[in-house]
PDB file of N, CA and C in Angstrom:
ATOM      1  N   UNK A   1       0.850  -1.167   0.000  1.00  0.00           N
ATOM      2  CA  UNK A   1       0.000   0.000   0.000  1.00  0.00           C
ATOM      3  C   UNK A   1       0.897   1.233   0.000  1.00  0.00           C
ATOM      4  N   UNK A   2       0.774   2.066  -0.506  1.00  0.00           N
ATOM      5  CA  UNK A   2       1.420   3.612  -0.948  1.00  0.00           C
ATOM      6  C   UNK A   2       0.563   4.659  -0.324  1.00  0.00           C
ATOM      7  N   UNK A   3       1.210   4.855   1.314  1.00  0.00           N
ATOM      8  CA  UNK A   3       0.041   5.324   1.949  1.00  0.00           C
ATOM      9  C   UNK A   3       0.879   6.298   3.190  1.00  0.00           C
ATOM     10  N   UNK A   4       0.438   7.882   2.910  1.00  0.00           N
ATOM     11  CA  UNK A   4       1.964   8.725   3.718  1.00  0.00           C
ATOM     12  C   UNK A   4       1.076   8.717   5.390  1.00  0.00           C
ATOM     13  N   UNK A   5       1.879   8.929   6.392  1.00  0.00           N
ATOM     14  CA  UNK A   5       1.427   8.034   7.547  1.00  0.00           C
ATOM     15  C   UNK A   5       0.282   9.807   7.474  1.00  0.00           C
ATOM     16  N   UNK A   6      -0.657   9.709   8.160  1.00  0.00           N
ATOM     17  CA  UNK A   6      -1.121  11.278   8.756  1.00  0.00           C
ATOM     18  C   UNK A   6      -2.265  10.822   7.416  1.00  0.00           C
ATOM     19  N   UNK A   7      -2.340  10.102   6.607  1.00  0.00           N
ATOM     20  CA  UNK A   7      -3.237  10.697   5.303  1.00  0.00           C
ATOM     21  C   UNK A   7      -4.649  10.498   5.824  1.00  0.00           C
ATOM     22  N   UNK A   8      -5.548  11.096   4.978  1.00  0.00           N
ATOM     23  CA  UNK A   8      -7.207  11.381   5.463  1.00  0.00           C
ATOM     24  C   UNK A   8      -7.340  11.193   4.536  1.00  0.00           C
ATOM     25  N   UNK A   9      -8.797  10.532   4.228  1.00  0.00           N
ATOM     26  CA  UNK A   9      -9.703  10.421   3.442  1.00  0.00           C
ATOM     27  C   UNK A   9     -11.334  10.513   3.952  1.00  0.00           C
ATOM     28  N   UNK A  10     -12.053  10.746   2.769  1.00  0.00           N
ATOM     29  CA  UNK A  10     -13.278  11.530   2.706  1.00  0.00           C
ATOM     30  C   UNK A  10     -13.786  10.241   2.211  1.00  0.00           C
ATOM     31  N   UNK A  11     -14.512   9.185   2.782  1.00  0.00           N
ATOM     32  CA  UNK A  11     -15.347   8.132   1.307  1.00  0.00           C
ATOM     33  C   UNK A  11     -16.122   8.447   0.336  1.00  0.00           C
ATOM     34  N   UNK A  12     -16.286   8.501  -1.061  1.00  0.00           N
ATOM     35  CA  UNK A  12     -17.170   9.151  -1.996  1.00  0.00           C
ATOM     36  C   UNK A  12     -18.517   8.438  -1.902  1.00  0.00           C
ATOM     37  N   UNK A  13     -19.052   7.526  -1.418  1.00  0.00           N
ATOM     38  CA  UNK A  13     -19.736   7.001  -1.171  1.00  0.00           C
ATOM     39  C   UNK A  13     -20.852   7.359  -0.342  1.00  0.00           C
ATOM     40  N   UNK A  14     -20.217   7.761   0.913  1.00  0.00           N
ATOM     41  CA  UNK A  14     -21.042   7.979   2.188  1.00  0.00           C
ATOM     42  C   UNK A  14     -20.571   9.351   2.415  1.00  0.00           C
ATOM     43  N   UNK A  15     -19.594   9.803   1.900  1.00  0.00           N
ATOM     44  CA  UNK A  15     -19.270  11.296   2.211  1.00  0.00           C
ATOM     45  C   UNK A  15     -18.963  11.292   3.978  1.00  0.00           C
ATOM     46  N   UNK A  16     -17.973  10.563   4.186  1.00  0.00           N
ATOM     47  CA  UNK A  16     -17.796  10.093   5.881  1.00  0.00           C
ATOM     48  C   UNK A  16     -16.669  10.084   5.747  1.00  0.00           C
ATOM     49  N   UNK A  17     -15.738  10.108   6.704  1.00  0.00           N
ATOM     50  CA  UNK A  17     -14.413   9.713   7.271  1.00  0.00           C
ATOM     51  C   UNK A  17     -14.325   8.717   7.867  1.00  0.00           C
ATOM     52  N   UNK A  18     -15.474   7.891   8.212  1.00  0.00           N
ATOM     53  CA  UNK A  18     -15.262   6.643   8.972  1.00  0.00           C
ATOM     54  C   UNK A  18     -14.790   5.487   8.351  1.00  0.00           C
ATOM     55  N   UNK A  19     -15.024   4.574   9.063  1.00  0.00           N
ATOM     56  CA  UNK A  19     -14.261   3.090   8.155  1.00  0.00           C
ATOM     57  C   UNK A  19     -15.403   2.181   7.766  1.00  0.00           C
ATOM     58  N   UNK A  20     -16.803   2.680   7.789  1.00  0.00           N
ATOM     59  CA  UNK A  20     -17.556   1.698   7.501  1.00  0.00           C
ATOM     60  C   UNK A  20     -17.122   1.392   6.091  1.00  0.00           C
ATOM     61  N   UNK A  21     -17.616   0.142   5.872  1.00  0.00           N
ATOM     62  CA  UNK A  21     -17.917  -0.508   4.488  1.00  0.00           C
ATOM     63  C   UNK A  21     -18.718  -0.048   3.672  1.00  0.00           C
ATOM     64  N   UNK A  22     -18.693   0.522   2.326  1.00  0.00           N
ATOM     65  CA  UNK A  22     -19.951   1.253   1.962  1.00  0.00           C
ATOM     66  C   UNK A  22     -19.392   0.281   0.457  1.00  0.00           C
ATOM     67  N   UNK A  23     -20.782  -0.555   0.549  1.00  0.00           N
ATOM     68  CA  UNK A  23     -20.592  -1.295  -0.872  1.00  0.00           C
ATOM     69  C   UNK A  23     -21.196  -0.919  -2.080  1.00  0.00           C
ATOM     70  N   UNK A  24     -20.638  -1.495  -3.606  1.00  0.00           N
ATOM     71  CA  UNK A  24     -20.558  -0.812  -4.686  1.00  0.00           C
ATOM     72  C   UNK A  24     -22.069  -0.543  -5.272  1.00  0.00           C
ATOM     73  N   UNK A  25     -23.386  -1.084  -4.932  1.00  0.00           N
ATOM     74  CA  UNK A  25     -24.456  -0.399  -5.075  1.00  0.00           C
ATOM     75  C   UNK A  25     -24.928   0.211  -4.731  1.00  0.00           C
ATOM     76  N   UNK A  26     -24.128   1.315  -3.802  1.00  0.00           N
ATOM     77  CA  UNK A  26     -24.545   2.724  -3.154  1.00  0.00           C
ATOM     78  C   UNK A  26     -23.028   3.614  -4.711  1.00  0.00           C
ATOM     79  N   UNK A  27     -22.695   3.090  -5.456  1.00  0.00           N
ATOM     80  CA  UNK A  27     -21.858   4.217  -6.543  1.00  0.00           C
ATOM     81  C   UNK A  27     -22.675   3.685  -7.507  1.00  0.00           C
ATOM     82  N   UNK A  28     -23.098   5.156  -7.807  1.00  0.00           N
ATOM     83  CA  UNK A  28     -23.991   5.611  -8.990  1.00  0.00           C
ATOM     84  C   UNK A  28     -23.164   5.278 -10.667  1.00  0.00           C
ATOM     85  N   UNK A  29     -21.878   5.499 -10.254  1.00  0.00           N
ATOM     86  CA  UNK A  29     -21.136   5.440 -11.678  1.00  0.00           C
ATOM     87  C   UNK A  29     -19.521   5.725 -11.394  1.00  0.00           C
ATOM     88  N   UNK A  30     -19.025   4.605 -12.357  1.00  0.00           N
ATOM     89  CA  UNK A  30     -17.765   5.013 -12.396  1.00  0.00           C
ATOM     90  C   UNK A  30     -17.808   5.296 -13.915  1.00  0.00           C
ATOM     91  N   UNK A  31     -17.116   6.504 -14.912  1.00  0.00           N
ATOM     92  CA  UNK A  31     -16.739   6.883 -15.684  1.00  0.00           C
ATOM     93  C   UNK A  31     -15.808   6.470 -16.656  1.00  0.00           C
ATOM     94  N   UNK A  32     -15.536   5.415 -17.574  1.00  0.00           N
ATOM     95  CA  UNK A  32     -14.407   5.940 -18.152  1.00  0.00           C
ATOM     96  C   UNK A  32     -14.530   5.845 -19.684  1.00  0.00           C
ATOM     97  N   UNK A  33     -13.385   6.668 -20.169  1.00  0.00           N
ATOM     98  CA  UNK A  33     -13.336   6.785 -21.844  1.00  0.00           C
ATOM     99  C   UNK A  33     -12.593   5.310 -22.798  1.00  0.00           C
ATOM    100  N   UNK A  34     -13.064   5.484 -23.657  1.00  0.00           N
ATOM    101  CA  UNK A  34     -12.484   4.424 -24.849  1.00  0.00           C
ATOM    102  C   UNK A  34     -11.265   5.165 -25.428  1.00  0.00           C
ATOM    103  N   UNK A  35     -10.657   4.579 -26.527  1.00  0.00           N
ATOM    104  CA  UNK A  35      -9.539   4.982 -27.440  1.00  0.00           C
ATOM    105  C   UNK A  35      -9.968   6.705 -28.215  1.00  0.00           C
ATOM    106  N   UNK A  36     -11.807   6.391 -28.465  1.00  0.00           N
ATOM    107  CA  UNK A  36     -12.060   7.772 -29.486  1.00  0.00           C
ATOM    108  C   UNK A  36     -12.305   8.677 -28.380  1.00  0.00           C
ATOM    109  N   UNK A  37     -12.445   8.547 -27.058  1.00  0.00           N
ATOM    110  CA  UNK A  37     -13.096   9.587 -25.748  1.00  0.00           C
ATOM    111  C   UNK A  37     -14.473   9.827 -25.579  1.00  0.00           C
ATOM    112  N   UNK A  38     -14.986   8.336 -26.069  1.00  0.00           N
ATOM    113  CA  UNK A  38     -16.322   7.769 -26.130  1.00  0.00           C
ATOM    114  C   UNK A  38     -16.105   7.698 -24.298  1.00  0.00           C
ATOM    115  N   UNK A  39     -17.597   8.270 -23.579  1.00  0.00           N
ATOM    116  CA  UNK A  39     -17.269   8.418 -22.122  1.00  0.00           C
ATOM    117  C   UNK A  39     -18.887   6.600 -21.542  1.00  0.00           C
ATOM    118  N   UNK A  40     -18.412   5.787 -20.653  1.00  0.00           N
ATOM    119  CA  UNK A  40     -18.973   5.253 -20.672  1.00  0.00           C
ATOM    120  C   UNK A  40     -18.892   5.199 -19.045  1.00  0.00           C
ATOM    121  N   UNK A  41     -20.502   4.956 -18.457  1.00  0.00           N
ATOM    122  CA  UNK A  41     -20.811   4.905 -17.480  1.00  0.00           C
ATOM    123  C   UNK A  41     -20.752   2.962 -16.391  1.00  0.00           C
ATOM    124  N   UNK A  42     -20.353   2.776 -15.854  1.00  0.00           N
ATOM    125  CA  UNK A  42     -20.613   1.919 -15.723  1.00  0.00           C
ATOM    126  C   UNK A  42     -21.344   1.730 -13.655  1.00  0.00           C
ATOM    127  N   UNK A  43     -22.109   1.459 -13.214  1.00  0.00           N
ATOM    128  CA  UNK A  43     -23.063   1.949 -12.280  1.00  0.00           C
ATOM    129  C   UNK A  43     -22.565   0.875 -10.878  1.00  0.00           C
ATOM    130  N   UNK A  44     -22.586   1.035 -10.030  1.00  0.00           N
ATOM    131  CA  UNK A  44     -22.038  -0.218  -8.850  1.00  0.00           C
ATOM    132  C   UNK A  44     -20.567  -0.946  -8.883  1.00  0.00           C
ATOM    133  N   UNK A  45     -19.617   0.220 -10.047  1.00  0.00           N
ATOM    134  CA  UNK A  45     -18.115  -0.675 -10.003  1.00  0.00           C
ATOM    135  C   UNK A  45     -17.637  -0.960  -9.288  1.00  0.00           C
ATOM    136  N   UNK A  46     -17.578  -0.053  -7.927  1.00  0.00           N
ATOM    137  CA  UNK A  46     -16.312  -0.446  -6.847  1.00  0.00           C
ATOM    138  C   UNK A  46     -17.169   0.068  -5.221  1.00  0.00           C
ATOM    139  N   UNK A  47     -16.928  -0.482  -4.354  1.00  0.00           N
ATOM    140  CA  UNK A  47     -17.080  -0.417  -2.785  1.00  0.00           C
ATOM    141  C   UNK A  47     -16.114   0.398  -2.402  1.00  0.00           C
ATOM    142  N   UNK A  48     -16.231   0.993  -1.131  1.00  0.00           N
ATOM    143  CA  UNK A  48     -14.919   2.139  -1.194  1.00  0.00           C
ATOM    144  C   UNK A  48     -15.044   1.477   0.932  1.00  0.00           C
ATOM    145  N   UNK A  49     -13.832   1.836   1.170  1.00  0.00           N
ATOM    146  CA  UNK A  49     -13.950   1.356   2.824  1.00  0.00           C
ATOM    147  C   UNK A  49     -12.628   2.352   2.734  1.00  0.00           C
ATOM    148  N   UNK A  50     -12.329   3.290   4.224  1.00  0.00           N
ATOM    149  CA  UNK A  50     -11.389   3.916   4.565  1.00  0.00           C
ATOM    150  C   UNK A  50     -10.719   3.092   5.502  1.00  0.00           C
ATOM    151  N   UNK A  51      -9.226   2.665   5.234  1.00  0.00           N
ATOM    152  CA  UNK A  51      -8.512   1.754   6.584  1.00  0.00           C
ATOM    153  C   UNK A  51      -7.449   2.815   6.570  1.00  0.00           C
ATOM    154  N   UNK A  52      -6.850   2.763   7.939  1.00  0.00           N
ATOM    155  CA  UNK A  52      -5.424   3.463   8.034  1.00  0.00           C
ATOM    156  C   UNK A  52      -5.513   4.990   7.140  1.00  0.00           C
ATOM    157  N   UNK A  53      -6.523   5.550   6.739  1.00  0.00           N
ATOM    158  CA  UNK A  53      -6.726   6.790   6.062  1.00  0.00           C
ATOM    159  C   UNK A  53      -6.796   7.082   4.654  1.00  0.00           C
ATOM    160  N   UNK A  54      -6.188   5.401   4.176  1.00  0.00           N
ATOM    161  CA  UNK A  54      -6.278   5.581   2.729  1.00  0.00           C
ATOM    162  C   UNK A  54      -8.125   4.808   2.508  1.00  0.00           C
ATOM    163  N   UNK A  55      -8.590   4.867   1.029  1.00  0.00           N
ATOM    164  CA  UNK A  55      -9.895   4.727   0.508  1.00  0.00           C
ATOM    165  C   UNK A  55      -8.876   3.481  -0.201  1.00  0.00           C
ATOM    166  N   UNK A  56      -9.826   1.838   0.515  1.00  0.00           N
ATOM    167  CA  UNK A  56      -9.640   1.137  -0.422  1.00  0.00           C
ATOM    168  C   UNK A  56     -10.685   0.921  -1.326  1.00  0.00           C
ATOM    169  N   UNK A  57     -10.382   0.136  -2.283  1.00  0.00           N
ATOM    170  CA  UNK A  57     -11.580   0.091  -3.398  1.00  0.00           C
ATOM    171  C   UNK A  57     -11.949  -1.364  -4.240  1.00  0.00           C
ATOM    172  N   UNK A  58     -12.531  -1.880  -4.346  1.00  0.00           N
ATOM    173  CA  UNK A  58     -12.466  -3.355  -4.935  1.00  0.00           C
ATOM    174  C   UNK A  58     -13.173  -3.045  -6.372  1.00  0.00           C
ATOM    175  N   UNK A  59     -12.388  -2.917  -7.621  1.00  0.00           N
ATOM    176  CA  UNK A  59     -13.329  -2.369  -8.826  1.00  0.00           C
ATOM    177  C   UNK A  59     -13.827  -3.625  -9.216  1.00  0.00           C
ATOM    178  N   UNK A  60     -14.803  -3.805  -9.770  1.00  0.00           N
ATOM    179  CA  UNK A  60     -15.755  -4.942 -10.423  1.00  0.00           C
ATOM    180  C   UNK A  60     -14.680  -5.168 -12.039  1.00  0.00           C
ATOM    181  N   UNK A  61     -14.161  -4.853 -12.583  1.00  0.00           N
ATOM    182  CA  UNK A  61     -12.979  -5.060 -13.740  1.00  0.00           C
ATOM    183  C   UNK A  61     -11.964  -4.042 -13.751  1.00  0.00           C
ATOM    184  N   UNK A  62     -10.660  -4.927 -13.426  1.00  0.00           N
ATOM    185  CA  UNK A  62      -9.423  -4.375 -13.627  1.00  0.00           C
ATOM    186  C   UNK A  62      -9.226  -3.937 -14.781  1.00  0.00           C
ATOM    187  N   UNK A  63      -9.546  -4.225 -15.658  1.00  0.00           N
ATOM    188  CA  UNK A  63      -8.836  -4.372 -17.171  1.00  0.00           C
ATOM    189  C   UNK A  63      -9.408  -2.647 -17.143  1.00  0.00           C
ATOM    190  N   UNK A  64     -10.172  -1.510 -16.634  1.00  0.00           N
ATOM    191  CA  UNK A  64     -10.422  -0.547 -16.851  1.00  0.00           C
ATOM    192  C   UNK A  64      -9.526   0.625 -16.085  1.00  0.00           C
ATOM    193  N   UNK A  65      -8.823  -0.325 -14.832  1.00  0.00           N
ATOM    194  CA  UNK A  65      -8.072   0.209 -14.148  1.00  0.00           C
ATOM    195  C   UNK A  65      -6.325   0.331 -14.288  1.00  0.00           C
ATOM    196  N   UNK A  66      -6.258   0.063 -15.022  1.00  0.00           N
ATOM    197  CA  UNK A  66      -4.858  -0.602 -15.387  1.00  0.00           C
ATOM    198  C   UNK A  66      -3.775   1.037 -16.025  1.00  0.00           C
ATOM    199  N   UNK A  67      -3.035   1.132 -15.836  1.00  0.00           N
ATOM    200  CA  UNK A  67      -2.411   2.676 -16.521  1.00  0.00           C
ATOM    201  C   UNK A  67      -0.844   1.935 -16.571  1.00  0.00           C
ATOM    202  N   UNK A  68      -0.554   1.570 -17.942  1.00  0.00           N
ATOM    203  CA  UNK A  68       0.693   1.218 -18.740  1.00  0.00           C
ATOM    204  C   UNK A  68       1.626   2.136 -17.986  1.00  0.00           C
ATOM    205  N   UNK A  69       2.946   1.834 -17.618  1.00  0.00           N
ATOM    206  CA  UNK A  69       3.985   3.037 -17.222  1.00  0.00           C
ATOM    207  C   UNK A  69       3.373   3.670 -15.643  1.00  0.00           C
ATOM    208  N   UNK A  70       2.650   3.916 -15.436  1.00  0.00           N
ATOM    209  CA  UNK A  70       1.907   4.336 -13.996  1.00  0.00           C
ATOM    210  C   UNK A  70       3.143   4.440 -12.669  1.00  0.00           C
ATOM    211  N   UNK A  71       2.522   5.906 -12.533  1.00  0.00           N
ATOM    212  CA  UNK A  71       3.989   6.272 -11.236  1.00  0.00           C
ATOM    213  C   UNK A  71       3.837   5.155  -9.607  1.00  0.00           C
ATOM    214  N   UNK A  72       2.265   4.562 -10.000  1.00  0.00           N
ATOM    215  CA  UNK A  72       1.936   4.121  -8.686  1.00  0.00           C
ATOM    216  C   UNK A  72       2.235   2.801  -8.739  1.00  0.00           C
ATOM    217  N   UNK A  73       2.338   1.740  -7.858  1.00  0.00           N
ATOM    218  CA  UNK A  73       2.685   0.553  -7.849  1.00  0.00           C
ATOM    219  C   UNK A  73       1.314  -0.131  -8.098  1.00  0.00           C
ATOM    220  N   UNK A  74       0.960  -1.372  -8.563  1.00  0.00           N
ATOM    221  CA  UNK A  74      -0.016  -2.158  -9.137  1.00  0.00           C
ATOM    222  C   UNK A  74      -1.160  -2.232  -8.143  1.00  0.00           C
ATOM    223  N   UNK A  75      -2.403  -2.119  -8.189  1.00  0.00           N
ATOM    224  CA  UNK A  75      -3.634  -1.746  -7.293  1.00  0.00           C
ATOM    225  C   UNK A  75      -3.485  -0.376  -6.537  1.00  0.00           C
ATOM    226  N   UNK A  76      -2.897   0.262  -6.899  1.00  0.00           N
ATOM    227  CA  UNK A  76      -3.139   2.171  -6.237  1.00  0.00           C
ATOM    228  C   UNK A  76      -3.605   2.522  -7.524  1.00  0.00           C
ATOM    229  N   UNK A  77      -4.932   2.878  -6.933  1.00  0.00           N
ATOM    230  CA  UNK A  77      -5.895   3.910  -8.043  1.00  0.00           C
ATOM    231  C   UNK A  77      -6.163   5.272  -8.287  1.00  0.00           C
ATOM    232  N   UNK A  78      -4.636   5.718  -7.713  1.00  0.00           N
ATOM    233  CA  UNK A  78      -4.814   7.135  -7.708  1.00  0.00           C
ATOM    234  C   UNK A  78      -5.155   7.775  -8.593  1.00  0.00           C
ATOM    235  N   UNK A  79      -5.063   7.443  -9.655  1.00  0.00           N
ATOM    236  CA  UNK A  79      -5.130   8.197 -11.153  1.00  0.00           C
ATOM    237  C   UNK A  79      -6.419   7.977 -11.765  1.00  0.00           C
ATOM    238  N   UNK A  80      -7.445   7.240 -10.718  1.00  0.00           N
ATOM    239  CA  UNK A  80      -8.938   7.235 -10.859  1.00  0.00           C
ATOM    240  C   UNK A  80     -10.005   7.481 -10.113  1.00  0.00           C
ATOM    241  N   UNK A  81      -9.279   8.832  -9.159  1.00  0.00           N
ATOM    242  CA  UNK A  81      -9.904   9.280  -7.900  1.00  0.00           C
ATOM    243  C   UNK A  81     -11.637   9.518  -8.706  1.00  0.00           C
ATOM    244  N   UNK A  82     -11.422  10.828  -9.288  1.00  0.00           N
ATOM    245  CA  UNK A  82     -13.011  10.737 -10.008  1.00  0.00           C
ATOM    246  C   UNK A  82     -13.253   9.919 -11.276  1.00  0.00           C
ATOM    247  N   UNK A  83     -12.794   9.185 -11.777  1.00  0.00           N
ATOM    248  CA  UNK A  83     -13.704   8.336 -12.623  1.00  0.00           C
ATOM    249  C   UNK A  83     -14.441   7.199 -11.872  1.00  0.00           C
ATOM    250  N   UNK A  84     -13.597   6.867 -10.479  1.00  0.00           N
ATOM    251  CA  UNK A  84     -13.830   5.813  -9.976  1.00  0.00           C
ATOM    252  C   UNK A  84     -15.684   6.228  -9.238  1.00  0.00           C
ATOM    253  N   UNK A  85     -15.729   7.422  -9.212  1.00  0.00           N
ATOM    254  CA  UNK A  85     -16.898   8.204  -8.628  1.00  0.00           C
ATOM    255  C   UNK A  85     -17.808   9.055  -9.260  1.00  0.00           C
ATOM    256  N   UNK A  86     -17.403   9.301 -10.289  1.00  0.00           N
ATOM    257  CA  UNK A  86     -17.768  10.135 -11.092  1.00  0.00           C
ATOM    258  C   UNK A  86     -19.188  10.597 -10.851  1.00  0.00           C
ATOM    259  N   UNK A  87     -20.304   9.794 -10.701  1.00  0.00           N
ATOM    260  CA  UNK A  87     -21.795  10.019 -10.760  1.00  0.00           C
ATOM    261  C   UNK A  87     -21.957  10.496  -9.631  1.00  0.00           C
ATOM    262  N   UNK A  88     -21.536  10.285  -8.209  1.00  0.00           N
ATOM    263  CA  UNK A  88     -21.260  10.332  -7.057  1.00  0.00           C
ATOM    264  C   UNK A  88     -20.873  11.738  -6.419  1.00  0.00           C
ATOM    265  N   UNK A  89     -19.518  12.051  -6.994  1.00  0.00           N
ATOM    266  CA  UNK A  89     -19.263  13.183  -7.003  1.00  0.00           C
ATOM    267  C   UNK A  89     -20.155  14.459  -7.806  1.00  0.00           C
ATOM    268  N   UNK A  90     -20.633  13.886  -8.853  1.00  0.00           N
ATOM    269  CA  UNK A  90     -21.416  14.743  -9.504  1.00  0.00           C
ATOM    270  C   UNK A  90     -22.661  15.324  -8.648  1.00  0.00           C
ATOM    271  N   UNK A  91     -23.193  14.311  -8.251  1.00  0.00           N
ATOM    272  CA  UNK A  91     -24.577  14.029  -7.568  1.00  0.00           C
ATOM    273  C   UNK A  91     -24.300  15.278  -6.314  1.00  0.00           C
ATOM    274  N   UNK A  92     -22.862  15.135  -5.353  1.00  0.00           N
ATOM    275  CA  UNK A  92     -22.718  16.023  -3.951  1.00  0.00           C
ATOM    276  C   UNK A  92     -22.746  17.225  -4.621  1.00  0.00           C
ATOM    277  N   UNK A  93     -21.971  17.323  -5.816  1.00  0.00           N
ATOM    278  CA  UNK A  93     -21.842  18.824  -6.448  1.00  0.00           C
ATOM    279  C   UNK A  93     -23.331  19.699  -6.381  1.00  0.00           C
ATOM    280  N   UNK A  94     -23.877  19.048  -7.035  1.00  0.00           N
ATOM    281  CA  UNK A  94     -25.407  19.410  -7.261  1.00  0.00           C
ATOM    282  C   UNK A  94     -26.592  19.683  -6.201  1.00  0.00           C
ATOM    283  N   UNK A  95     -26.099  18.512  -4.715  1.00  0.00           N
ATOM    284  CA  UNK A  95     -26.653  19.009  -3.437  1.00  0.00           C
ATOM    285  C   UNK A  95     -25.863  20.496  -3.009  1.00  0.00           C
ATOM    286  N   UNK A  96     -25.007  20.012  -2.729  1.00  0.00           N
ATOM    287  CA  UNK A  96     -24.271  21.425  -2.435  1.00  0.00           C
ATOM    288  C   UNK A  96     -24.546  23.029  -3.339  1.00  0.00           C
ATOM    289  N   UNK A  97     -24.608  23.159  -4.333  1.00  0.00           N
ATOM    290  CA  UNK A  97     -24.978  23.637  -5.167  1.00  0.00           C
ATOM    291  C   UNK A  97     -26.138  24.590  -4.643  1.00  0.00           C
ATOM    292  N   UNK A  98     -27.470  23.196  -4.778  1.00  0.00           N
ATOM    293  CA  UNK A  98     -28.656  23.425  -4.215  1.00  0.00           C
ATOM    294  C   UNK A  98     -28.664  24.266  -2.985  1.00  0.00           C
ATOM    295  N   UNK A  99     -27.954  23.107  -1.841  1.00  0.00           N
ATOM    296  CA  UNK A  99     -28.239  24.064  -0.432  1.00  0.00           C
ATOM    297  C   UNK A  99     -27.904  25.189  -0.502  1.00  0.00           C
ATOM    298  N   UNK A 100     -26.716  25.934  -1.467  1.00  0.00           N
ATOM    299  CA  UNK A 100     -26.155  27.007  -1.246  1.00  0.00           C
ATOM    300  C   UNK A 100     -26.975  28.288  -1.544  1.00  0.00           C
ATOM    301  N   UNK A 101     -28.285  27.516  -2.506  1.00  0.00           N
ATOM    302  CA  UNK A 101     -28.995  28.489  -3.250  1.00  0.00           C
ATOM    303  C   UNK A 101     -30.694  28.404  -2.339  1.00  0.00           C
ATOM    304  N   UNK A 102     -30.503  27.685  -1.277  1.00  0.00           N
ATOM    305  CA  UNK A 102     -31.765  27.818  -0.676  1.00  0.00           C
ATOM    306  C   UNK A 102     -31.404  28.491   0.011  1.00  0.00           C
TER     307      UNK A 102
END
């Protein structure tokens, strides 16, 4: 794990700091593009749980997670913070948004 001691995380899921388990049919969508930047949704990919401060994640297919050359060592998904959430994150944007305007 590639994990600096002190780190925090936020779960995209539950929008919590805690360590519950929040499994992958509470994520609306993970995001990602093809070769042409065809954008494809895919709905319940990954469970997110906070241990030790990092967000682990169990994606439903690797083969989408994978980054050739990648600065991170093999299963760190850093480089899919929001695709891995995408609908999710979208969704808080839009509450927040809202409350700000009531």
């Amino acid at each position: 794990m590639t994990l600096k001691k002190g780190a925090l995380s936020v779960n995209p899921l539950s929008w919590t700091m805690d360590s519950a388990f929040v499994p992958a049919v509470k994520n609306l969508g993970s995001v990602f593009f093809d070769n042409a930047g065809k954008a494809t949704v895919y709905p319940y990919f990954t469970s997110a749980q906070i241990v030790d401060g990092g967000l682990i994640v169990q994606p439903e297919n690797l083969s989408l997670v994978i980054v050739q050359g990648s600065h991170f060592p093999e299963g760190v998904y850093h480089a899919f913070d929001y695709s891995l959430f995408f609908e999710n994150i979208k969704a808080n944007i839009a509450a927040r948004i809202d409350a700000f305007f009531r």
